[in-house]
N, C-alpha and C. Protein backbone atom coordinates (compact mmCIF):
# COMPACT_ATOMS: atom_id res chain seq x y z
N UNK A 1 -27.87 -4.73 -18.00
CA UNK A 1 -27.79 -4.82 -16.55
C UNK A 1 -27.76 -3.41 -15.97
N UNK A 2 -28.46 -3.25 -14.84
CA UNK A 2 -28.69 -1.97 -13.99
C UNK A 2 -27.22 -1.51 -13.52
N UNK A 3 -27.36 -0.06 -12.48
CA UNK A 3 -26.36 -0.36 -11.35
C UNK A 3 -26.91 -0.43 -10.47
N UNK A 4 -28.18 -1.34 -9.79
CA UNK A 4 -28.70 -1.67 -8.72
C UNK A 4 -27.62 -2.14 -7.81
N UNK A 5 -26.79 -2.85 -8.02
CA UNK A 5 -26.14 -3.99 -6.88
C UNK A 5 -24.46 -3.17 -7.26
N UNK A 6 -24.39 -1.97 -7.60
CA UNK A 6 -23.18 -1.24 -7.35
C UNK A 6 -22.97 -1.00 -6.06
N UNK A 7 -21.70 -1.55 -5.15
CA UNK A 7 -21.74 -1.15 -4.05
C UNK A 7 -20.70 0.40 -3.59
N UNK A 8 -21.37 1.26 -3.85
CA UNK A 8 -21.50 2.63 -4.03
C UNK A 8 -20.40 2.93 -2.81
N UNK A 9 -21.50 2.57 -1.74
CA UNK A 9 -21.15 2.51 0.06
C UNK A 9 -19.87 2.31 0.79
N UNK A 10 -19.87 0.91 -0.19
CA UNK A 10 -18.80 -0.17 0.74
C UNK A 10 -17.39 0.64 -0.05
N UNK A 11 -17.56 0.79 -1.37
CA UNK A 11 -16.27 1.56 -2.22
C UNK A 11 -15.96 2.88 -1.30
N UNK A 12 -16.73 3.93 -1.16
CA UNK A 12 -16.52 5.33 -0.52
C UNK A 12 -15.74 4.54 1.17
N UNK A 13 -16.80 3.49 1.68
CA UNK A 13 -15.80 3.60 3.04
C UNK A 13 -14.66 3.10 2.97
N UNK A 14 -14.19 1.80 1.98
CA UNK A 14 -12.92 1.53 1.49
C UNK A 14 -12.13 2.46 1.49
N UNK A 15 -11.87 3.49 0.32
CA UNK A 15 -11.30 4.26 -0.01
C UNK A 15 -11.08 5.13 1.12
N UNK A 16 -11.82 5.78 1.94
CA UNK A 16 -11.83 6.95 3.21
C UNK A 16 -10.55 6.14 3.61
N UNK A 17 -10.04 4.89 4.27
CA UNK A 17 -8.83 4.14 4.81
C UNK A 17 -7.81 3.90 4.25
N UNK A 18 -8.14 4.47 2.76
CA UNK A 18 -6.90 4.59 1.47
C UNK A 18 -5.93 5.80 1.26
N UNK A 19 -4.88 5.77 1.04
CA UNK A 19 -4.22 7.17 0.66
C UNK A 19 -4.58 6.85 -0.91
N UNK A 20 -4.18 8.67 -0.94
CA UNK A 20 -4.51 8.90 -2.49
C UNK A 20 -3.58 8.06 -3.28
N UNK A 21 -4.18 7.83 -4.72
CA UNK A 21 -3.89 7.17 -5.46
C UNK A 21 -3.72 5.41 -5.40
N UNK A 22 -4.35 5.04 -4.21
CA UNK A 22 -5.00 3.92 -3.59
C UNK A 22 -6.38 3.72 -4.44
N UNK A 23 -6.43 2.00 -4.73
CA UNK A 23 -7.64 1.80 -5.09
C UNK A 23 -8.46 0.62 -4.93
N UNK A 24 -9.60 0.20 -5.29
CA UNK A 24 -10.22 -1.10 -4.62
C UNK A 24 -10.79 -1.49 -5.81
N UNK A 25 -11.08 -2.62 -5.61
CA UNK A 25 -11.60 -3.49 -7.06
C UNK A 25 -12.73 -4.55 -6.59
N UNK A 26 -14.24 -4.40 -6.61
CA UNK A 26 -14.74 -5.74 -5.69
C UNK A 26 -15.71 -6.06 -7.18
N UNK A 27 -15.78 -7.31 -7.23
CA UNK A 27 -16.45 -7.96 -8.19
C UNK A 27 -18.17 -8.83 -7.52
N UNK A 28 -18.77 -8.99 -8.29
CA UNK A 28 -20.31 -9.44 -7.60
C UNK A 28 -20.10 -10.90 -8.54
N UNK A 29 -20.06 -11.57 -7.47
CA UNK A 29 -20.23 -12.75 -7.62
C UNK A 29 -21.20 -13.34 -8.00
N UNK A 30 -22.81 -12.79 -8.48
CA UNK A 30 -23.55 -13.50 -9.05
C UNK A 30 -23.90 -12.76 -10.43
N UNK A 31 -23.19 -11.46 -11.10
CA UNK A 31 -22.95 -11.24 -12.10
C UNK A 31 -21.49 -10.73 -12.58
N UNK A 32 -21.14 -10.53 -13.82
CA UNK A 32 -20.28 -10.52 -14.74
C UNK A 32 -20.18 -8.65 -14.62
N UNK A 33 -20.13 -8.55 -13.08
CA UNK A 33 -19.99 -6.78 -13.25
C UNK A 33 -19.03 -6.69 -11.79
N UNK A 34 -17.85 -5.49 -12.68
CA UNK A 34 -16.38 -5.27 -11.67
C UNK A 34 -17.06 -3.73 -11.15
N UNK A 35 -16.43 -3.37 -9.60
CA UNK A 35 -16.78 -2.44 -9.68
C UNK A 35 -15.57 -1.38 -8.82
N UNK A 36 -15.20 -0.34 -9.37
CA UNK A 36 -13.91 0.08 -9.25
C UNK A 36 -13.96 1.37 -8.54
N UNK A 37 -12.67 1.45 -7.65
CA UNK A 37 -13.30 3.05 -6.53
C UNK A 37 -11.53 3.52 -6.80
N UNK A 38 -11.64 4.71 -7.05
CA UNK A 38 -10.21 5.14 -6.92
C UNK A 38 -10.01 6.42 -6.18
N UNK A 39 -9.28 6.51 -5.15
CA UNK A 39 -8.93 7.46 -4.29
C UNK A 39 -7.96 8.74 -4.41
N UNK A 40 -8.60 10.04 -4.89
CA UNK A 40 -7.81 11.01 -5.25
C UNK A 40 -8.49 12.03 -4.49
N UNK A 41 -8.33 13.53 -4.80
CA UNK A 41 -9.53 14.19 -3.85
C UNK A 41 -10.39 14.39 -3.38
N UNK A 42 -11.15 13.84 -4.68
CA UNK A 42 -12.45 13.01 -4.36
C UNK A 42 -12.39 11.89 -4.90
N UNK A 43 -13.19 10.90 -4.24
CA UNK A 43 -13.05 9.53 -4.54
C UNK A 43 -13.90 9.31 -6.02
N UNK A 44 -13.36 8.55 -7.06
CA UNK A 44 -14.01 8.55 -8.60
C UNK A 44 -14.60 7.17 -8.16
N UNK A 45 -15.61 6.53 -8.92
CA UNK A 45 -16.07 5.04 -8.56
C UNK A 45 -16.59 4.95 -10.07
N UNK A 46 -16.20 3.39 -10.59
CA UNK A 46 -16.51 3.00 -11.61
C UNK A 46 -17.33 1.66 -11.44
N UNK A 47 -17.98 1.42 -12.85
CA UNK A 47 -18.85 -0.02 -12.96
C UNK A 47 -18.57 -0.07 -14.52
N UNK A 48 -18.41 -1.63 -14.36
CA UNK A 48 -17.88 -2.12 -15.76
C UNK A 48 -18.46 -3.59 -15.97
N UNK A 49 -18.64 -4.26 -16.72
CA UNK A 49 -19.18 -5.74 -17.04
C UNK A 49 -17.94 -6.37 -17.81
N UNK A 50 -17.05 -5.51 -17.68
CA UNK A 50 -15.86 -6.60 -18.68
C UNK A 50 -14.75 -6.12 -18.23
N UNK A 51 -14.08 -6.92 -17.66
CA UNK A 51 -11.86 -6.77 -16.97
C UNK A 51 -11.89 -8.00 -16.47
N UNK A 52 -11.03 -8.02 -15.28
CA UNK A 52 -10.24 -8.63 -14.68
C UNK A 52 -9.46 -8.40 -13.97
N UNK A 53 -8.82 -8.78 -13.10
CA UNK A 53 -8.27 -8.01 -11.88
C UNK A 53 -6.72 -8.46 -12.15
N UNK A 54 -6.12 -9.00 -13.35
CA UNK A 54 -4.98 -9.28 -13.83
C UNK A 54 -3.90 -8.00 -13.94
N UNK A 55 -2.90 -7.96 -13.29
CA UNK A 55 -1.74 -7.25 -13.37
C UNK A 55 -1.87 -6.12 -15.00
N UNK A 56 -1.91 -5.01 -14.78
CA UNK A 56 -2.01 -4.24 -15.98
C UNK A 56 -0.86 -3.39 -16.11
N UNK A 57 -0.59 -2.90 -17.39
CA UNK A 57 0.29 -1.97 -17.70
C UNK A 57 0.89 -0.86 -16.78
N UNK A 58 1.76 -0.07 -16.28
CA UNK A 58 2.14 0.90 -15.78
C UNK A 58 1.48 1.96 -16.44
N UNK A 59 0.56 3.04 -16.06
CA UNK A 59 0.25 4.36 -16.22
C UNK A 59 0.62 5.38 -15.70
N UNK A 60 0.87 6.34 -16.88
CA UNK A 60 1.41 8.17 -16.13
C UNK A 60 1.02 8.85 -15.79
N UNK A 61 0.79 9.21 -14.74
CA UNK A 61 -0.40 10.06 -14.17
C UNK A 61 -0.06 11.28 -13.70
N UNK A 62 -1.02 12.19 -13.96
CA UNK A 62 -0.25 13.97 -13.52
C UNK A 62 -0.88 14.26 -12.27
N UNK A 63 0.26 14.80 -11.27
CA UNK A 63 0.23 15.10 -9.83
C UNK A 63 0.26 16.72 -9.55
N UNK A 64 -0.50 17.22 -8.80
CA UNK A 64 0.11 18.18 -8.36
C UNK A 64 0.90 18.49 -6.77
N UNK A 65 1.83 18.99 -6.63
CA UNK A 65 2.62 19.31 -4.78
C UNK A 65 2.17 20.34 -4.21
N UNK A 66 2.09 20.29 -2.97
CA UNK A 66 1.75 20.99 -2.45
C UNK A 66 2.08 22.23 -2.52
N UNK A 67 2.97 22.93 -3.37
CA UNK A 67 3.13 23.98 -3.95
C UNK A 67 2.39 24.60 -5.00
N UNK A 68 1.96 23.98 -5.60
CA UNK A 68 1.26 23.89 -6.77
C UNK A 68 1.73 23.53 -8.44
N UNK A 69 2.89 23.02 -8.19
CA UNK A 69 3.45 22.77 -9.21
C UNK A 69 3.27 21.57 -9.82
N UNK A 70 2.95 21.14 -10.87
CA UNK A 70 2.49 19.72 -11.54
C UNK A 70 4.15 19.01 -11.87
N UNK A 71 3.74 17.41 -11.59
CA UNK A 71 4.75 16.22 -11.73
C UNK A 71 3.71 15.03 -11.98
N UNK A 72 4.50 14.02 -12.93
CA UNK A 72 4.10 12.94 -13.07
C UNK A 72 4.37 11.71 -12.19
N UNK A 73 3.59 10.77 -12.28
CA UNK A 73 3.95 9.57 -11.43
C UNK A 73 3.76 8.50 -11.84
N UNK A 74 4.61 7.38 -12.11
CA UNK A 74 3.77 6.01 -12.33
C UNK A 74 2.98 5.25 -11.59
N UNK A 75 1.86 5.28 -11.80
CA UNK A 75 0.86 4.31 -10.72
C UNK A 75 0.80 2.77 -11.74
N UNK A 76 0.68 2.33 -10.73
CA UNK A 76 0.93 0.61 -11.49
C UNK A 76 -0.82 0.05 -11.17
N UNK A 77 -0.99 -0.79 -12.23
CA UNK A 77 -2.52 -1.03 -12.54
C UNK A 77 -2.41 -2.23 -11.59
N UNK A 78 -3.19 -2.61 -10.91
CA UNK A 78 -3.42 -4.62 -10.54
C UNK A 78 -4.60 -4.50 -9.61
């Protein structure tokens, strides 16, 4: 399967209304493909043919403050 029907668009304007570490999840209803936008400095966007939008594990993720000093954070998967 292509990424013809990735919606590239609709993810970037999602996300622009997201704070960081905000994310969106939209699935295509006439195929077996998830497609994932996550909001950090720049917005990352993924395509996948296999998940689920089921509650996932807690992940540690490294932050930096506006100082410049690095800290971790738990972002929670769902």
């Amino acid at each position: 399967m292509g990424h013809g029907d990735y919606p590239v668009e609709a993810i970037r304007w999602t996300l622009s209304t997201l704070d960081r570490g905000d994310h969106v999840v939209m699935k295509n209803v006439n195929a077996p493909m998830w497609a994932v936008g996550w909001s950090d400095h720049h917005y990352k966007c993924y395509i996948t043919t296999h998940g689920s939008s089921d509650l996932g594990e807690p992940a540690t993720k490294k932050r930096q403050k506006a100082n410049g000093r690095n800290h971790r954070i738990q972002v929670l998967l769902y």
